[in-house]
C-alpha atoms as a PDB file:
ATOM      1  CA  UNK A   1      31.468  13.628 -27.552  1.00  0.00           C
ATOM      2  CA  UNK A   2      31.271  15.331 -30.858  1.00  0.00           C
ATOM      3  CA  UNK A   3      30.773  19.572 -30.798  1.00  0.00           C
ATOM      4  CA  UNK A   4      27.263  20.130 -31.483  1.00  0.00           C
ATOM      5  CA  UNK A   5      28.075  21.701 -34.896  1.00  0.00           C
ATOM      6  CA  UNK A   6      29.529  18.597 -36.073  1.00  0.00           C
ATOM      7  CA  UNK A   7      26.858  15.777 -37.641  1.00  0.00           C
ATOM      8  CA  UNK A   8      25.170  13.823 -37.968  1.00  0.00           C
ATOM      9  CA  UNK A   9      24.831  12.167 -34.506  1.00  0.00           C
ATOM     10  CA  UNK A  10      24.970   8.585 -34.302  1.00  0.00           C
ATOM     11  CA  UNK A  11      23.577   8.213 -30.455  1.00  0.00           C
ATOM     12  CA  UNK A  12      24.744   4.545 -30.159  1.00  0.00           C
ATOM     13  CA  UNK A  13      28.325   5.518 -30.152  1.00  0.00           C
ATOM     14  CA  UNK A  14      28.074   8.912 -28.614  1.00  0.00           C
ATOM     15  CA  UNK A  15      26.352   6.730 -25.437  1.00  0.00           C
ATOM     16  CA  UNK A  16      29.651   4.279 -25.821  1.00  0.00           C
ATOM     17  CA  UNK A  17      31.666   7.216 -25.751  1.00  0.00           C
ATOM     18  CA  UNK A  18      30.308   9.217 -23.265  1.00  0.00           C
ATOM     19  CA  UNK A  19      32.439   9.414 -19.628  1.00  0.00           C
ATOM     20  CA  UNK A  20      29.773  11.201 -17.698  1.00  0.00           C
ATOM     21  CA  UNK A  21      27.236   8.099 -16.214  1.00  0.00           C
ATOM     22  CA  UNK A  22      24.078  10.399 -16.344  1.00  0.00           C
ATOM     23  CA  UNK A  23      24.838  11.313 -20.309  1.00  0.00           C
ATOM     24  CA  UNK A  24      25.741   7.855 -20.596  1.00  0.00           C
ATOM     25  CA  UNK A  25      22.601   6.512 -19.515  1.00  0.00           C
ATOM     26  CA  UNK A  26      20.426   9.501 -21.008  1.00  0.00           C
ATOM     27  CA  UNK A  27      21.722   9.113 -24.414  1.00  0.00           C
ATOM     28  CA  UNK A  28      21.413   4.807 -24.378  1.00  0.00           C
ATOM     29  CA  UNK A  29      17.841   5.621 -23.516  1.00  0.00           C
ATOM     30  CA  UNK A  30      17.191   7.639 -26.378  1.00  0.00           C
ATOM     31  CA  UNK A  31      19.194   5.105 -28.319  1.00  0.00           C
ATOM     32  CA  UNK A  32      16.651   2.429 -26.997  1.00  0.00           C
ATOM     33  CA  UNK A  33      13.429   2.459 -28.693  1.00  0.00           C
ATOM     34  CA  UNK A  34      11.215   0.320 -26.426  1.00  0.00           C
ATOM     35  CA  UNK A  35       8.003  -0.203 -25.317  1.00  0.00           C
ATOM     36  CA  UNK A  36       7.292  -0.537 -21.531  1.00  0.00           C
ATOM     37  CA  UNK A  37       5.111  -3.153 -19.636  1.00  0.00           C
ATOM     38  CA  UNK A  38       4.540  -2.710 -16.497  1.00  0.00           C
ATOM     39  CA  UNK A  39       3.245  -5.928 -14.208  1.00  0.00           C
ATOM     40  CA  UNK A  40       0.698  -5.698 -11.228  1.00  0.00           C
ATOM     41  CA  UNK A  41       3.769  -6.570  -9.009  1.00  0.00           C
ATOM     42  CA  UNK A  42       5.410  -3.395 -10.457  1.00  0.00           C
ATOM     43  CA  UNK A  43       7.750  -4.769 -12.356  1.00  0.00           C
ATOM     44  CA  UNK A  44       8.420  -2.771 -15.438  1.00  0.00           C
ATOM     45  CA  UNK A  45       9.415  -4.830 -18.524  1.00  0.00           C
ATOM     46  CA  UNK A  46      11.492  -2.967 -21.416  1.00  0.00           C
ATOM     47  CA  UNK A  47      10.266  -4.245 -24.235  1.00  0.00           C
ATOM     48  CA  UNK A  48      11.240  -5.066 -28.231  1.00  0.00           C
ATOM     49  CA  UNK A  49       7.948  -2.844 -29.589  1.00  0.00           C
ATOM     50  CA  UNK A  50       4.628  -4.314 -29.772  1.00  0.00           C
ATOM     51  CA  UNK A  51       3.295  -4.277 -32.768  1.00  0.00           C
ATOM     52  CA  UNK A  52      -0.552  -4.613 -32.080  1.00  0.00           C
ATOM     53  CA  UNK A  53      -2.357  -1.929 -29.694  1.00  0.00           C
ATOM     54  CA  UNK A  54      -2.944  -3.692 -26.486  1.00  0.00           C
ATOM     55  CA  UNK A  55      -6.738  -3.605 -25.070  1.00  0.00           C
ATOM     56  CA  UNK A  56      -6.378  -4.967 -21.359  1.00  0.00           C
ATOM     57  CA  UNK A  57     -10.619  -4.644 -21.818  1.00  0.00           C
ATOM     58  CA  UNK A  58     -10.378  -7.286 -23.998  1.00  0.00           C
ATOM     59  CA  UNK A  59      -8.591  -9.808 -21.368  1.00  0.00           C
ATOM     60  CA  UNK A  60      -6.343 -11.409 -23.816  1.00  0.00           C
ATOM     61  CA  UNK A  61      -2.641 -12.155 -22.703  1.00  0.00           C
ATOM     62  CA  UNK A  62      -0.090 -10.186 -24.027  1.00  0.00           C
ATOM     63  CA  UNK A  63       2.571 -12.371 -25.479  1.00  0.00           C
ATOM     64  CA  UNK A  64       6.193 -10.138 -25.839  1.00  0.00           C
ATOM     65  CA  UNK A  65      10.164 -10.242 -26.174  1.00  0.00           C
ATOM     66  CA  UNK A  66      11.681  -8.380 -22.966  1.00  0.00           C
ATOM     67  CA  UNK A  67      15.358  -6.374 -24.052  1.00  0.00           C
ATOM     68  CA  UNK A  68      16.909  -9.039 -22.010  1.00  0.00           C
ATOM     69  CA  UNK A  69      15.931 -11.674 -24.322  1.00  0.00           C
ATOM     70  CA  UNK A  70      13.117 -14.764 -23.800  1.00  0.00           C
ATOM     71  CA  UNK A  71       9.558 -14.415 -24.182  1.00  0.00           C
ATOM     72  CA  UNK A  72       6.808 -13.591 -21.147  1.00  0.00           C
ATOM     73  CA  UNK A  73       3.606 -14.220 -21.479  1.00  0.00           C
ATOM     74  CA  UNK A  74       1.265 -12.146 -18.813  1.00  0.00           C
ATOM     75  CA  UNK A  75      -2.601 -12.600 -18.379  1.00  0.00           C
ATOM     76  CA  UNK A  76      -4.626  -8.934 -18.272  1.00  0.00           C
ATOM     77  CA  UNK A  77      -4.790  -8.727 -14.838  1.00  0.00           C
ATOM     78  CA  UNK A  78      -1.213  -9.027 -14.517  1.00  0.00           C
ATOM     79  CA  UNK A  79      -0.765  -5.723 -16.032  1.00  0.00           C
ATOM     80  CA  UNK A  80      -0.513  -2.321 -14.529  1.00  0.00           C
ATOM     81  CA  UNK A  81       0.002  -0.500 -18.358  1.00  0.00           C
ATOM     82  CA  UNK A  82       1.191  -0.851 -21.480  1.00  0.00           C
ATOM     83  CA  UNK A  83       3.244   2.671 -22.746  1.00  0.00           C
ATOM     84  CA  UNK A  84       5.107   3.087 -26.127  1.00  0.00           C
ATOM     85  CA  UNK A  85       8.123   4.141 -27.092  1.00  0.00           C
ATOM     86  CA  UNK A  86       5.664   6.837 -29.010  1.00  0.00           C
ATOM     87  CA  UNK A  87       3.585   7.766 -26.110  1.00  0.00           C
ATOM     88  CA  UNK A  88       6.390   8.425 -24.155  1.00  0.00           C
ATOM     89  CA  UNK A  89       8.305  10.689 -26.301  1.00  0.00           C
ATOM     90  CA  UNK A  90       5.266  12.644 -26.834  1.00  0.00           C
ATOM     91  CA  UNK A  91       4.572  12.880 -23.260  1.00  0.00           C
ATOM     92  CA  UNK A  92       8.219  13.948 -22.501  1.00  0.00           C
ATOM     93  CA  UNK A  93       7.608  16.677 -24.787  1.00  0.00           C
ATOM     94  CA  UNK A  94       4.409  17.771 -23.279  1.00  0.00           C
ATOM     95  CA  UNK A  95       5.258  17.868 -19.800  1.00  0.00           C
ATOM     96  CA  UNK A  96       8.594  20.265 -21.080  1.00  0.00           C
ATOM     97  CA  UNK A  97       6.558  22.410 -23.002  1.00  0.00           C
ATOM     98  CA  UNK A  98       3.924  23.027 -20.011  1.00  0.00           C
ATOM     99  CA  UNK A  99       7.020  23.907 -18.101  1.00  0.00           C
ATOM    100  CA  UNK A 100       8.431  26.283 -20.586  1.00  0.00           C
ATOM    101  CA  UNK A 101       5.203  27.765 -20.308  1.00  0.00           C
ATOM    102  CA  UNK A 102       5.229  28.429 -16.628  1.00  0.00           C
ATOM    103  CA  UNK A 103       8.065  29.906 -16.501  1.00  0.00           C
ATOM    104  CA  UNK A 104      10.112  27.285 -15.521  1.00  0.00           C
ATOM    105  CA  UNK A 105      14.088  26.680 -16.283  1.00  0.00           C
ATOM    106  CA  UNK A 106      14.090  22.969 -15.788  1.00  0.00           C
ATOM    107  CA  UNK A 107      13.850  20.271 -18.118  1.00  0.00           C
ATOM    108  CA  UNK A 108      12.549  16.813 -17.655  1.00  0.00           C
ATOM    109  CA  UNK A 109      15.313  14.813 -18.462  1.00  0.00           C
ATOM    110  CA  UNK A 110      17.901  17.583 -18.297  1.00  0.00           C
ATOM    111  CA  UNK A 111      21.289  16.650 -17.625  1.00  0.00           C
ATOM    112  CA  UNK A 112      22.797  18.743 -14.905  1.00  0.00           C
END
């Protein structure tokens, strides 16, 4: 990996470079800027992102492209929740700031 004073970063190849599994896998997730679906069965789909706001109120199917490639098609009750790539940065970041603010040394996400 490059010394932190060195940039700019591109994450793709610091992940391909990376020896350590847990940075490996930590950095190809930033890298990765997916949506997540996750079925009734709890199956959780990684997702290309979806570009319309899902409404599971409105009981329309949500048509997508899992990372894997091919298309699935699941009806509203088949779906647990629908998070963005978005959402889940921003809840990352909330979760670490409410534990910087109890006090607390540990990171979600922190590689160890």
């Amino acid at each position: 990996m490059q010394p932190l004073s060195w940039g700019p970063f591109n994450l793709g190849d610091e992940a391909k470079a990376a020896t350590n599994p847990e940075v490996k896998k930590f950095l190809q997730d930033l890298v990765l800027t997916a949506d997540e679906v996750v079925a009734v069965t709890g199956k959780v789909y990684r997702t290309a992102p979806i570009t319309k706001k899902y409404d599971a109120k409105e009981g329309k199917p949500l048509d997508f492209t899992p990372l894997e490639g091919g298309r699935t098609v699941l009806n509203a009750d088949q779906i647990r929740s629908v998070t963005y790539y978005e959402e889940r940065v921003i809840d990352l970041l909330i979760e670490n700031i409410s534990r910087l603010q109890r006090g607390e040394n540990r990171l979600a996400n922190e590689i160890v």
